[in-house]
PDB file of N, CA and C in Angstrom:
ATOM      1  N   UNK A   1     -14.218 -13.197  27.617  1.00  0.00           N
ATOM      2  CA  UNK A   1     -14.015 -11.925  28.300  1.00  0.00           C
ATOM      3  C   UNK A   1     -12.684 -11.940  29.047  1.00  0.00           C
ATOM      4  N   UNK A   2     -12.071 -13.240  29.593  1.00  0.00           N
ATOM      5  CA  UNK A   2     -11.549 -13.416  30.533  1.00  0.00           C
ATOM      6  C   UNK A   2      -9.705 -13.123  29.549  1.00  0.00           C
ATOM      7  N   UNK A   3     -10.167 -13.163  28.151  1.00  0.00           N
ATOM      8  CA  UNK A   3      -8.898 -13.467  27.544  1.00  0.00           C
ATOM      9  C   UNK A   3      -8.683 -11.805  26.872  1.00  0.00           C
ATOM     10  N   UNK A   4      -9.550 -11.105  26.820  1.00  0.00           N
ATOM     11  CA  UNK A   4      -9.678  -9.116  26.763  1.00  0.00           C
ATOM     12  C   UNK A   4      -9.221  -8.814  27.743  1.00  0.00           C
ATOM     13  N   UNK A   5      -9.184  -9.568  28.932  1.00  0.00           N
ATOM     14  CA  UNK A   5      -9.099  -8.549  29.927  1.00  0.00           C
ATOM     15  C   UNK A   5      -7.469  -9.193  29.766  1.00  0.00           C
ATOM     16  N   UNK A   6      -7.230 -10.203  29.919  1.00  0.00           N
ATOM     17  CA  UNK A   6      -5.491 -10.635  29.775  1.00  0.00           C
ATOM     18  C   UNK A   6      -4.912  -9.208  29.147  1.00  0.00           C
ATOM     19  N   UNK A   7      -5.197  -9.467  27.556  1.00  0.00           N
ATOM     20  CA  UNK A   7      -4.548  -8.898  26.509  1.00  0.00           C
ATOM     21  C   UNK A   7      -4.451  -7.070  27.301  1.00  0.00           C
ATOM     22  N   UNK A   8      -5.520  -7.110  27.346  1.00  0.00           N
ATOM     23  CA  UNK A   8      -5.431  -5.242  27.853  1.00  0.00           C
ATOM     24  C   UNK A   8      -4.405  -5.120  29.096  1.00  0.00           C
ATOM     25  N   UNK A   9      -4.158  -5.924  29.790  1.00  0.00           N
ATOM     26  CA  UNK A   9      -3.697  -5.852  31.260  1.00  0.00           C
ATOM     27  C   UNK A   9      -2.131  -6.178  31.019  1.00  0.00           C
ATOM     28  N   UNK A  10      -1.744  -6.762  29.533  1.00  0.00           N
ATOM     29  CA  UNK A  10      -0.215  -6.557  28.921  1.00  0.00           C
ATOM     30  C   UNK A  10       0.342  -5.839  28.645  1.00  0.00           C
ATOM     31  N   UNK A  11      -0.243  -5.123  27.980  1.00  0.00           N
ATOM     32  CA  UNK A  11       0.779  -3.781  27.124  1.00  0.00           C
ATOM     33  C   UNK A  11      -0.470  -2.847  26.616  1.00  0.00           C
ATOM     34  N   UNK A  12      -0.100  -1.948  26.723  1.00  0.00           N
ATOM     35  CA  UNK A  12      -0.941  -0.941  25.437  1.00  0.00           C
ATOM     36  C   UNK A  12      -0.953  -1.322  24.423  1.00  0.00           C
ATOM     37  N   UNK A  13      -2.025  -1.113  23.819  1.00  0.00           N
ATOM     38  CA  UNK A  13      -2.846  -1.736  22.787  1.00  0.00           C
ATOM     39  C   UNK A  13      -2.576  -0.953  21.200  1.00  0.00           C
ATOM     40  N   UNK A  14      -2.352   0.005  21.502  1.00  0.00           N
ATOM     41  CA  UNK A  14      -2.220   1.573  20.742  1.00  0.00           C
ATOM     42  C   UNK A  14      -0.414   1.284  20.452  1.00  0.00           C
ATOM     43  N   UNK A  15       0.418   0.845  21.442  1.00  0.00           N
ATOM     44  CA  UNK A  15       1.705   0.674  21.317  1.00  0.00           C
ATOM     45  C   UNK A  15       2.074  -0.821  20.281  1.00  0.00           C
ATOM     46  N   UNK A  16       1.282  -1.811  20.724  1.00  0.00           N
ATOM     47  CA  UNK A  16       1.132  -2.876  19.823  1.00  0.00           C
ATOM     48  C   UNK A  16       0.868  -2.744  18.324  1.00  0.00           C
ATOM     49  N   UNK A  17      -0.059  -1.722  18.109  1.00  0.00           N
ATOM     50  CA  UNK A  17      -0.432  -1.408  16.679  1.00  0.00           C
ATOM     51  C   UNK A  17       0.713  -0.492  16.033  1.00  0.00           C
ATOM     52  N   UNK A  18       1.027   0.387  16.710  1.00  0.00           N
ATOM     53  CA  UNK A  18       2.119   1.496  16.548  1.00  0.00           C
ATOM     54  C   UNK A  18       3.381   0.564  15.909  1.00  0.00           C
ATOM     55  N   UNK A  19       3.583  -0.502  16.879  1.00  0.00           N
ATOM     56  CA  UNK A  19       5.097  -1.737  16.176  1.00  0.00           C
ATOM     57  C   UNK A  19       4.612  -2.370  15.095  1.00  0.00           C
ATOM     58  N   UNK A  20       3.330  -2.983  15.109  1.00  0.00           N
ATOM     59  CA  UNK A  20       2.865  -3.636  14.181  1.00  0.00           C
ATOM     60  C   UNK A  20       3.285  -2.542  12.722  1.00  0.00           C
ATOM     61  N   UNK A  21       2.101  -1.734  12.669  1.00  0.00           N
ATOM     62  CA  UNK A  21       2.747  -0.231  11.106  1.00  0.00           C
ATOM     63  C   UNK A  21       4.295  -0.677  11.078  1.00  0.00           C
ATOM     64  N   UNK A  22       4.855  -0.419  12.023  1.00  0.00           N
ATOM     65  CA  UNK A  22       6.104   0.606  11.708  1.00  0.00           C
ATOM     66  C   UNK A  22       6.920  -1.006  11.470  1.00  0.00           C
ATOM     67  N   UNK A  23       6.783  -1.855  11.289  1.00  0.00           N
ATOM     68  CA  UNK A  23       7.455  -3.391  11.527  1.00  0.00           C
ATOM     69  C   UNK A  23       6.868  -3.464   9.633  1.00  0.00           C
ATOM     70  N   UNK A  24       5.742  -3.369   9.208  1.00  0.00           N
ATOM     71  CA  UNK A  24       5.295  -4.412   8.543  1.00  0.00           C
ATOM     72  C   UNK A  24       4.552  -3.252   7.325  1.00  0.00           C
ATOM     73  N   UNK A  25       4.212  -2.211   7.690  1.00  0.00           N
ATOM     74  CA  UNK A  25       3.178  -1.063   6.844  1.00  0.00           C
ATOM     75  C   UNK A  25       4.607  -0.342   5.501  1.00  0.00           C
ATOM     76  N   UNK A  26       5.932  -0.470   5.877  1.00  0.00           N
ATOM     77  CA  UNK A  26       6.623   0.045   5.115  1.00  0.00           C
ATOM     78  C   UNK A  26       7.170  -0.716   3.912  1.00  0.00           C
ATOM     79  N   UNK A  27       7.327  -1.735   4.631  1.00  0.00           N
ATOM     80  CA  UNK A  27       7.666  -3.253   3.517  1.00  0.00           C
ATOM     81  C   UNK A  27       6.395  -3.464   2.183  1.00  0.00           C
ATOM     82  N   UNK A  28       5.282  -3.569   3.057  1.00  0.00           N
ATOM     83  CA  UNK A  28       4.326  -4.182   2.139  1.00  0.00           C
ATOM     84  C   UNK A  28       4.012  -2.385   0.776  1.00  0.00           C
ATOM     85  N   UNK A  29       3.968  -1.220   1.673  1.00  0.00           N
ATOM     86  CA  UNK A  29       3.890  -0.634   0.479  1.00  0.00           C
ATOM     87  C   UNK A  29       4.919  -0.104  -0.564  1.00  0.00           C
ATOM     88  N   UNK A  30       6.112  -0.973  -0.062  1.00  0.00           N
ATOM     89  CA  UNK A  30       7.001  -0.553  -1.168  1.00  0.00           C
ATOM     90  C   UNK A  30       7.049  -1.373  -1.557  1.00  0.00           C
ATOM     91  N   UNK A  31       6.905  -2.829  -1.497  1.00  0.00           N
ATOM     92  CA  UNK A  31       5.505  -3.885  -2.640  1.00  0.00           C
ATOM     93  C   UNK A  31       5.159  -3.761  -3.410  1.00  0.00           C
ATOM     94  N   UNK A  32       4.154  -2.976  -2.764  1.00  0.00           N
ATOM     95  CA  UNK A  32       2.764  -2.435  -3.607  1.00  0.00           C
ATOM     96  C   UNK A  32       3.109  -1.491  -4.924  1.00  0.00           C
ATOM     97  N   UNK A  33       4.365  -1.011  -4.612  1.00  0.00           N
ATOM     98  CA  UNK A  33       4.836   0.391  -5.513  1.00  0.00           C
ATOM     99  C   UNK A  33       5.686  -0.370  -6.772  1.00  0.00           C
ATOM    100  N   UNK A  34       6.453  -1.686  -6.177  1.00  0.00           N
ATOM    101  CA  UNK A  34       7.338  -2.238  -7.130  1.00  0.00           C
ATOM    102  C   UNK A  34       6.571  -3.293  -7.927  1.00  0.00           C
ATOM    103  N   UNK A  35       5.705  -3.748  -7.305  1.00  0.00           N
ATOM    104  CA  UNK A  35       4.957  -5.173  -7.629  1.00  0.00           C
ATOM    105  C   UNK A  35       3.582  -3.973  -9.214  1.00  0.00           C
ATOM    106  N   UNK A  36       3.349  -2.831  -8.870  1.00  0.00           N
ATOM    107  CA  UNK A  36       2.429  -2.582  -9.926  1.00  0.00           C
ATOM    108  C   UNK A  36       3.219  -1.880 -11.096  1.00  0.00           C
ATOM    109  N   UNK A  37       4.759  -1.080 -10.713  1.00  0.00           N
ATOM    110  CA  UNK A  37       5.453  -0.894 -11.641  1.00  0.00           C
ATOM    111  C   UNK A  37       6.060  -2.422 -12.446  1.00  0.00           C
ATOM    112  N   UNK A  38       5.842  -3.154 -11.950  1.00  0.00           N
ATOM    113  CA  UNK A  38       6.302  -4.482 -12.706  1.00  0.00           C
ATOM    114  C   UNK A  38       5.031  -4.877 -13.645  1.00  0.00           C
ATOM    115  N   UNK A  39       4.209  -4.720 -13.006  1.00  0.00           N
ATOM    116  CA  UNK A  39       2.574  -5.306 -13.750  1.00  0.00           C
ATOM    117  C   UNK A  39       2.824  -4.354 -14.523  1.00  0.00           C
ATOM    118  N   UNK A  40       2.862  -3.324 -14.653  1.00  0.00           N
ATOM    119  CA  UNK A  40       2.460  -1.855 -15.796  1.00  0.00           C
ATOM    120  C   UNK A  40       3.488  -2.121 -16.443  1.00  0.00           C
ATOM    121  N   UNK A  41       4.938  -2.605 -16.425  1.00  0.00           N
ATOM    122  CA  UNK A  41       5.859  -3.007 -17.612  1.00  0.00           C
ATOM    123  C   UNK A  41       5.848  -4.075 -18.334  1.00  0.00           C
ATOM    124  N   UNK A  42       5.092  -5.357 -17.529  1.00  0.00           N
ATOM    125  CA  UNK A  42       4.726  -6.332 -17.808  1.00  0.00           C
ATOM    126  C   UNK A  42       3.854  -6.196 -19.480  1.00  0.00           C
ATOM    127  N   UNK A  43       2.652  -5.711 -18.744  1.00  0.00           N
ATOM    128  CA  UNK A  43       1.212  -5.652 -19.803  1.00  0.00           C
ATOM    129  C   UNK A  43       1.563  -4.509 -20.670  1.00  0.00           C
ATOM    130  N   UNK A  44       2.626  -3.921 -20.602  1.00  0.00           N
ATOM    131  CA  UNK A  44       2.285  -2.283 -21.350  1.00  0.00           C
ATOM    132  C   UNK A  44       3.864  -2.672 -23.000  1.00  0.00           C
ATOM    133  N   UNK A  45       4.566  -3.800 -22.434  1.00  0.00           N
ATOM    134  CA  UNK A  45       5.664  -4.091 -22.851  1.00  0.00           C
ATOM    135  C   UNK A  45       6.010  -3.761 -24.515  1.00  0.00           C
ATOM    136  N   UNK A  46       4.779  -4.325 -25.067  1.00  0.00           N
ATOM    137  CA  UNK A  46       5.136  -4.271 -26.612  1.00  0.00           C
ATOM    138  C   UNK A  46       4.423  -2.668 -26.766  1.00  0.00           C
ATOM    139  N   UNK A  47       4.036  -1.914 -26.488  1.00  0.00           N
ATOM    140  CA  UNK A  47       3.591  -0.392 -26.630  1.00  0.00           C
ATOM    141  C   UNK A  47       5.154   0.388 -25.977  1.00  0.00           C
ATOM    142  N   UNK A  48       5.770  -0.254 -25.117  1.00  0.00           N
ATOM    143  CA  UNK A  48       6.895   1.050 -24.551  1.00  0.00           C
ATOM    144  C   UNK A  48       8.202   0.646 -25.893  1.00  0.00           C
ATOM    145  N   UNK A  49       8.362  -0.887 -26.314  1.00  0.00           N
ATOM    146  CA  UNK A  49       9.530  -1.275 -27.207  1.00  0.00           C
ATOM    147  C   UNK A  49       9.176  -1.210 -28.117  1.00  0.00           C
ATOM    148  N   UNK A  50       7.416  -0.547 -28.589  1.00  0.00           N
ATOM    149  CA  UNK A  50       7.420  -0.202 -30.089  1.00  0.00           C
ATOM    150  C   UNK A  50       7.267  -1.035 -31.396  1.00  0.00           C
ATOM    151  N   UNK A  51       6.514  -2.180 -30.813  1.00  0.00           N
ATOM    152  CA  UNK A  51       7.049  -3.725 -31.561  1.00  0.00           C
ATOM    153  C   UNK A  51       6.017  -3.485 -32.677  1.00  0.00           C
ATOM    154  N   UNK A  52       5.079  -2.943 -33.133  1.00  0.00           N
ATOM    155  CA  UNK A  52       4.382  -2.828 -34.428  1.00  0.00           C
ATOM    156  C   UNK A  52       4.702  -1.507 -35.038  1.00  0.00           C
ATOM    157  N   UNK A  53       5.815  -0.908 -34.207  1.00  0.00           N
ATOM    158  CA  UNK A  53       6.496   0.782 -35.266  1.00  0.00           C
ATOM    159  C   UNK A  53       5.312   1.631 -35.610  1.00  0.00           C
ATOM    160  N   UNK A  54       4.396   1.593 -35.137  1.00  0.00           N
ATOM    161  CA  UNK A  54       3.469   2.820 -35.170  1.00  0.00           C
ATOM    162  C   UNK A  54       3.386   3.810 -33.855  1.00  0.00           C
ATOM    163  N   UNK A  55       4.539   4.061 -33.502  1.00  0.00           N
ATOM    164  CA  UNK A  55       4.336   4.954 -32.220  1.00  0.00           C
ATOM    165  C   UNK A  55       4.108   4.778 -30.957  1.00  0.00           C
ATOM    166  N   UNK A  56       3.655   3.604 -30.565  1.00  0.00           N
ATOM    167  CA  UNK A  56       3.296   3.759 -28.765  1.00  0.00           C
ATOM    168  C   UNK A  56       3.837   3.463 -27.797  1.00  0.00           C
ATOM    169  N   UNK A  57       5.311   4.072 -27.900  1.00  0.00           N
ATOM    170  CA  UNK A  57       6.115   4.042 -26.788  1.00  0.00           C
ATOM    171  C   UNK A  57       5.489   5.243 -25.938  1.00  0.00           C
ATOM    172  N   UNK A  58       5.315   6.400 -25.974  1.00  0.00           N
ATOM    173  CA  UNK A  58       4.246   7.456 -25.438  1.00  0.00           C
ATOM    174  C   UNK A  58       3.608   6.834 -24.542  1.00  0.00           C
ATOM    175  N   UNK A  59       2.491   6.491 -25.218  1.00  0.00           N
ATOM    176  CA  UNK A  59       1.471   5.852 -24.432  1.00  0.00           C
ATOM    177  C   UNK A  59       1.519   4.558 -23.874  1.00  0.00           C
ATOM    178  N   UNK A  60       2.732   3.629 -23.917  1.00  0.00           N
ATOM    179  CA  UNK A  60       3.207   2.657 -23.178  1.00  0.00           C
ATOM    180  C   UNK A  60       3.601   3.226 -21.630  1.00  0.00           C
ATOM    181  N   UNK A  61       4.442   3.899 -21.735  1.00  0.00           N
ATOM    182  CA  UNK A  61       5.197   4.719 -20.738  1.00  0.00           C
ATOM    183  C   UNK A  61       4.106   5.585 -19.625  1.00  0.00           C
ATOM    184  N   UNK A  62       2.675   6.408 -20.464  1.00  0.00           N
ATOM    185  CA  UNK A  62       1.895   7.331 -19.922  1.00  0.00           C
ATOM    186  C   UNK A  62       1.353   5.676 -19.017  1.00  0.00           C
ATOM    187  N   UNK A  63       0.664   4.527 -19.844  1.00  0.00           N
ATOM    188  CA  UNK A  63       0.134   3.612 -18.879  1.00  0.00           C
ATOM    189  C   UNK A  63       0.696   3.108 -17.550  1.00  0.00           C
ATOM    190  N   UNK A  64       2.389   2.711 -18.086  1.00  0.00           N
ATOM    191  CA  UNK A  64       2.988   2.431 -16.459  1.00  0.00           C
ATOM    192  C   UNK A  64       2.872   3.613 -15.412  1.00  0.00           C
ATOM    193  N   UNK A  65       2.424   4.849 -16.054  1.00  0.00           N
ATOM    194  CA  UNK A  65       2.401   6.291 -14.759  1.00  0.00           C
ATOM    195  C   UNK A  65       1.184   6.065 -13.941  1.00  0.00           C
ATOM    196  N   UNK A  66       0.282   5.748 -15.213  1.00  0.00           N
ATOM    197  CA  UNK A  66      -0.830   5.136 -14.125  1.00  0.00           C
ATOM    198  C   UNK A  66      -0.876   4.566 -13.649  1.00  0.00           C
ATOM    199  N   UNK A  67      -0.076   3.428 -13.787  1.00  0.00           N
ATOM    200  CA  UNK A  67      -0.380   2.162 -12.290  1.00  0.00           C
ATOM    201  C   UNK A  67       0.219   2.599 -11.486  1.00  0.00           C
ATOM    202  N   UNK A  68       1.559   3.218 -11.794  1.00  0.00           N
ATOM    203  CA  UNK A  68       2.289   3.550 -10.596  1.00  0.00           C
ATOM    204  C   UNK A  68       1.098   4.923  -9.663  1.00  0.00           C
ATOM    205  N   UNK A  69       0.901   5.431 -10.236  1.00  0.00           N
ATOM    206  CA  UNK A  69      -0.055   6.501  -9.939  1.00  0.00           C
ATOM    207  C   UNK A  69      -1.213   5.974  -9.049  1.00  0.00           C
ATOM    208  N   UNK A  70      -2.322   5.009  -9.288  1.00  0.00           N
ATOM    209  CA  UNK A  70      -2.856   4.514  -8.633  1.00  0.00           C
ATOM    210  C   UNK A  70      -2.432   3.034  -7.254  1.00  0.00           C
ATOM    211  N   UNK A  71      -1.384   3.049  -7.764  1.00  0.00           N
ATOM    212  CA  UNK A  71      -0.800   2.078  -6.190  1.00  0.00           C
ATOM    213  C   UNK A  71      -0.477   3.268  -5.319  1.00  0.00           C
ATOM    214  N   UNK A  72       0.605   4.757  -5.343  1.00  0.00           N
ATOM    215  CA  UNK A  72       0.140   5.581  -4.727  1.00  0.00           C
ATOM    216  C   UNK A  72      -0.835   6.074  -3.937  1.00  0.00           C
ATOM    217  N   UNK A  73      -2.088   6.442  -4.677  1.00  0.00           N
ATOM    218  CA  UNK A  73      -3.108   6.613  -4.381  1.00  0.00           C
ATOM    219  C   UNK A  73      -4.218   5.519  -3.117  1.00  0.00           C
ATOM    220  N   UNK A  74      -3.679   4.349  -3.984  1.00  0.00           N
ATOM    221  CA  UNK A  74      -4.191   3.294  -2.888  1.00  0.00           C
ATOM    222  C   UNK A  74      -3.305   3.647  -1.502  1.00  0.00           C
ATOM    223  N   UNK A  75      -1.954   3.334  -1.596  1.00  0.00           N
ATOM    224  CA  UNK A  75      -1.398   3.816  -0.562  1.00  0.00           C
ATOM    225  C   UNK A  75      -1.491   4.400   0.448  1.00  0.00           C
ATOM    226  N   UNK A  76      -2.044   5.699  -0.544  1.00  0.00           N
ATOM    227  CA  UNK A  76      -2.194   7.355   0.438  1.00  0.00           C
ATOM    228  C   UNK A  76      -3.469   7.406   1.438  1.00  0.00           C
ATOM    229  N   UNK A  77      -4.534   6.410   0.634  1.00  0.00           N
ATOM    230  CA  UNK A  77      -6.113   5.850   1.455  1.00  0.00           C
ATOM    231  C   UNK A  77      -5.735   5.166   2.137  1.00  0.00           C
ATOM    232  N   UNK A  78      -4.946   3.891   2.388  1.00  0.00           N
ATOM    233  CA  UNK A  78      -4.575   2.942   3.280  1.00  0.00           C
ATOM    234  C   UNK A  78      -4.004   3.665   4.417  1.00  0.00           C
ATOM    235  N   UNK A  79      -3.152   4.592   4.159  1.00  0.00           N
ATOM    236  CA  UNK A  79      -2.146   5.301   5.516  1.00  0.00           C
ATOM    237  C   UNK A  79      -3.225   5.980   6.185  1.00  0.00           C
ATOM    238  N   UNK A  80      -4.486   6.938   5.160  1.00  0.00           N
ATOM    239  CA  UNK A  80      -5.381   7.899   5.554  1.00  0.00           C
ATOM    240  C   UNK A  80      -6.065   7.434   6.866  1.00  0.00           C
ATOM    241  N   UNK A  81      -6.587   6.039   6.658  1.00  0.00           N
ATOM    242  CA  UNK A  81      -7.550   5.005   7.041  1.00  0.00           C
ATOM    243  C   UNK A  81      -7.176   4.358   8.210  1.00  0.00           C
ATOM    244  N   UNK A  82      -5.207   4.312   8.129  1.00  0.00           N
ATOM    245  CA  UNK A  82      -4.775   3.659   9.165  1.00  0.00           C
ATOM    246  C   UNK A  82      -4.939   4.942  10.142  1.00  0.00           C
ATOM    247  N   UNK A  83      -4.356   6.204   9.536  1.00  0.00           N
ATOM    248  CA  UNK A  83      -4.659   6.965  10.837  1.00  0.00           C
ATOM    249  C   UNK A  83      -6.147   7.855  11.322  1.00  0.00           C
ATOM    250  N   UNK A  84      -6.801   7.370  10.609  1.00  0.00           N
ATOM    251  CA  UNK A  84      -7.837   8.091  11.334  1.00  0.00           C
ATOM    252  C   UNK A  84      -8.331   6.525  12.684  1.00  0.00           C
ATOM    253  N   UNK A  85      -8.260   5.635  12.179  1.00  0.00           N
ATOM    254  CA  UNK A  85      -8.116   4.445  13.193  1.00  0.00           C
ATOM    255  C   UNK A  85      -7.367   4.649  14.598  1.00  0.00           C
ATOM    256  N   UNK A  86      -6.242   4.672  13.976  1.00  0.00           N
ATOM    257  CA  UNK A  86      -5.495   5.175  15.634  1.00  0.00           C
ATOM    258  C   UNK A  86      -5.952   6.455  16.132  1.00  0.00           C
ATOM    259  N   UNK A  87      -6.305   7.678  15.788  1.00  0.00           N
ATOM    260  CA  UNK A  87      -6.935   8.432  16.387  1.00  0.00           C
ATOM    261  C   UNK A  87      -7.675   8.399  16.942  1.00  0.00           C
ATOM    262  N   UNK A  88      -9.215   7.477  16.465  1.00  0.00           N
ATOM    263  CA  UNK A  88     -10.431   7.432  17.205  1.00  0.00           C
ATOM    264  C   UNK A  88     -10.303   6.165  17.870  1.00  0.00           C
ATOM    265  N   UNK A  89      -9.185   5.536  17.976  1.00  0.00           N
ATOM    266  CA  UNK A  89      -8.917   3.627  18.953  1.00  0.00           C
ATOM    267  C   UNK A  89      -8.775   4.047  20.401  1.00  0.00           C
ATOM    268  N   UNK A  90      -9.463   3.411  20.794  1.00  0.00           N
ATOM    269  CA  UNK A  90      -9.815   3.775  22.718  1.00  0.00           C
ATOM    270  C   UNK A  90     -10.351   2.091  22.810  1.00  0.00           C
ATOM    271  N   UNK A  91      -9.954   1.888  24.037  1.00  0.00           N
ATOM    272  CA  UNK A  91     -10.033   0.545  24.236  1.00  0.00           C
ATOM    273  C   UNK A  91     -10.575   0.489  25.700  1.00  0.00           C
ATOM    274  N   UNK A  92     -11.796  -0.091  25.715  1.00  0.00           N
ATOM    275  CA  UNK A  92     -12.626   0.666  27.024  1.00  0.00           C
ATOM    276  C   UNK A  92     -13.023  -0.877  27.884  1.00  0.00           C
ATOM    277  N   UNK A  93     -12.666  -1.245  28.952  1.00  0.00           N
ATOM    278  CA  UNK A  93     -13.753  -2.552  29.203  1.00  0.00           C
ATOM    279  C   UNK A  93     -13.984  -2.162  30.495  1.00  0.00           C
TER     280      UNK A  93
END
C-alpha cells in the first residue's frame, strides 16, 4: 500500500500514461503496418511475380491489401481500447 501511495503522490498518473502512448504507441504501430506488409509480400511472393504464368499477380497483390488491411484494423481497436481506458482511468485511494 505504502508503495501506491508513493507512486500517486509523484506525478499524475494519467500524465505518465499520456508520455508513455505518445513515446512508444507510434513506433510500435508503424511496426505493425511495415512488419505485416512484409509478411503479406513475403508469403504472397510467387502469386504477385507470377512464377507458374497462370495469372495471380491480382490476387497476390488483393492478399497483401489484406494484411495490410487487417494490421489497420487491429490498430484502429488498439487506439479504440487505449482511449476508452484513459477516459474511464480515475485513480482513487
Amino acid at each position: 500500500m505504502n508503495t501506491l501511495t508513493t507512486f500517486a503522490q509523484q506525478g499524475d498518473v494519467r500524465g505518465e500514461l499520456n508520455t508513455l502512448l505518445s513515446d512508444y504507441a507510434l513506433p510500435i504501430v508503424i511496426a505493425i503496418l511495415v512488419l505485416s506488409v512484409v509478411t503479406g509480400l513475403i508469403t504472397n511472393m510467387d502469386k504477385i511475380i507470377d512464377k507458374n504464368g497462370d495469372g495471380s499477380r491480382k490476387e497476390g497483390i488483393i492478399n497483401v491489401i489484406w494484411y495490410l488491411a487487417y494490421a489497420i484494423l487491429f490498430c484502429l481497436v488498439v487506439a479504440g481500447v487505449i482511449t476508452l481506458l484513459n477516459s474511464k482511468f480515475t485513480l482513487q485511494i
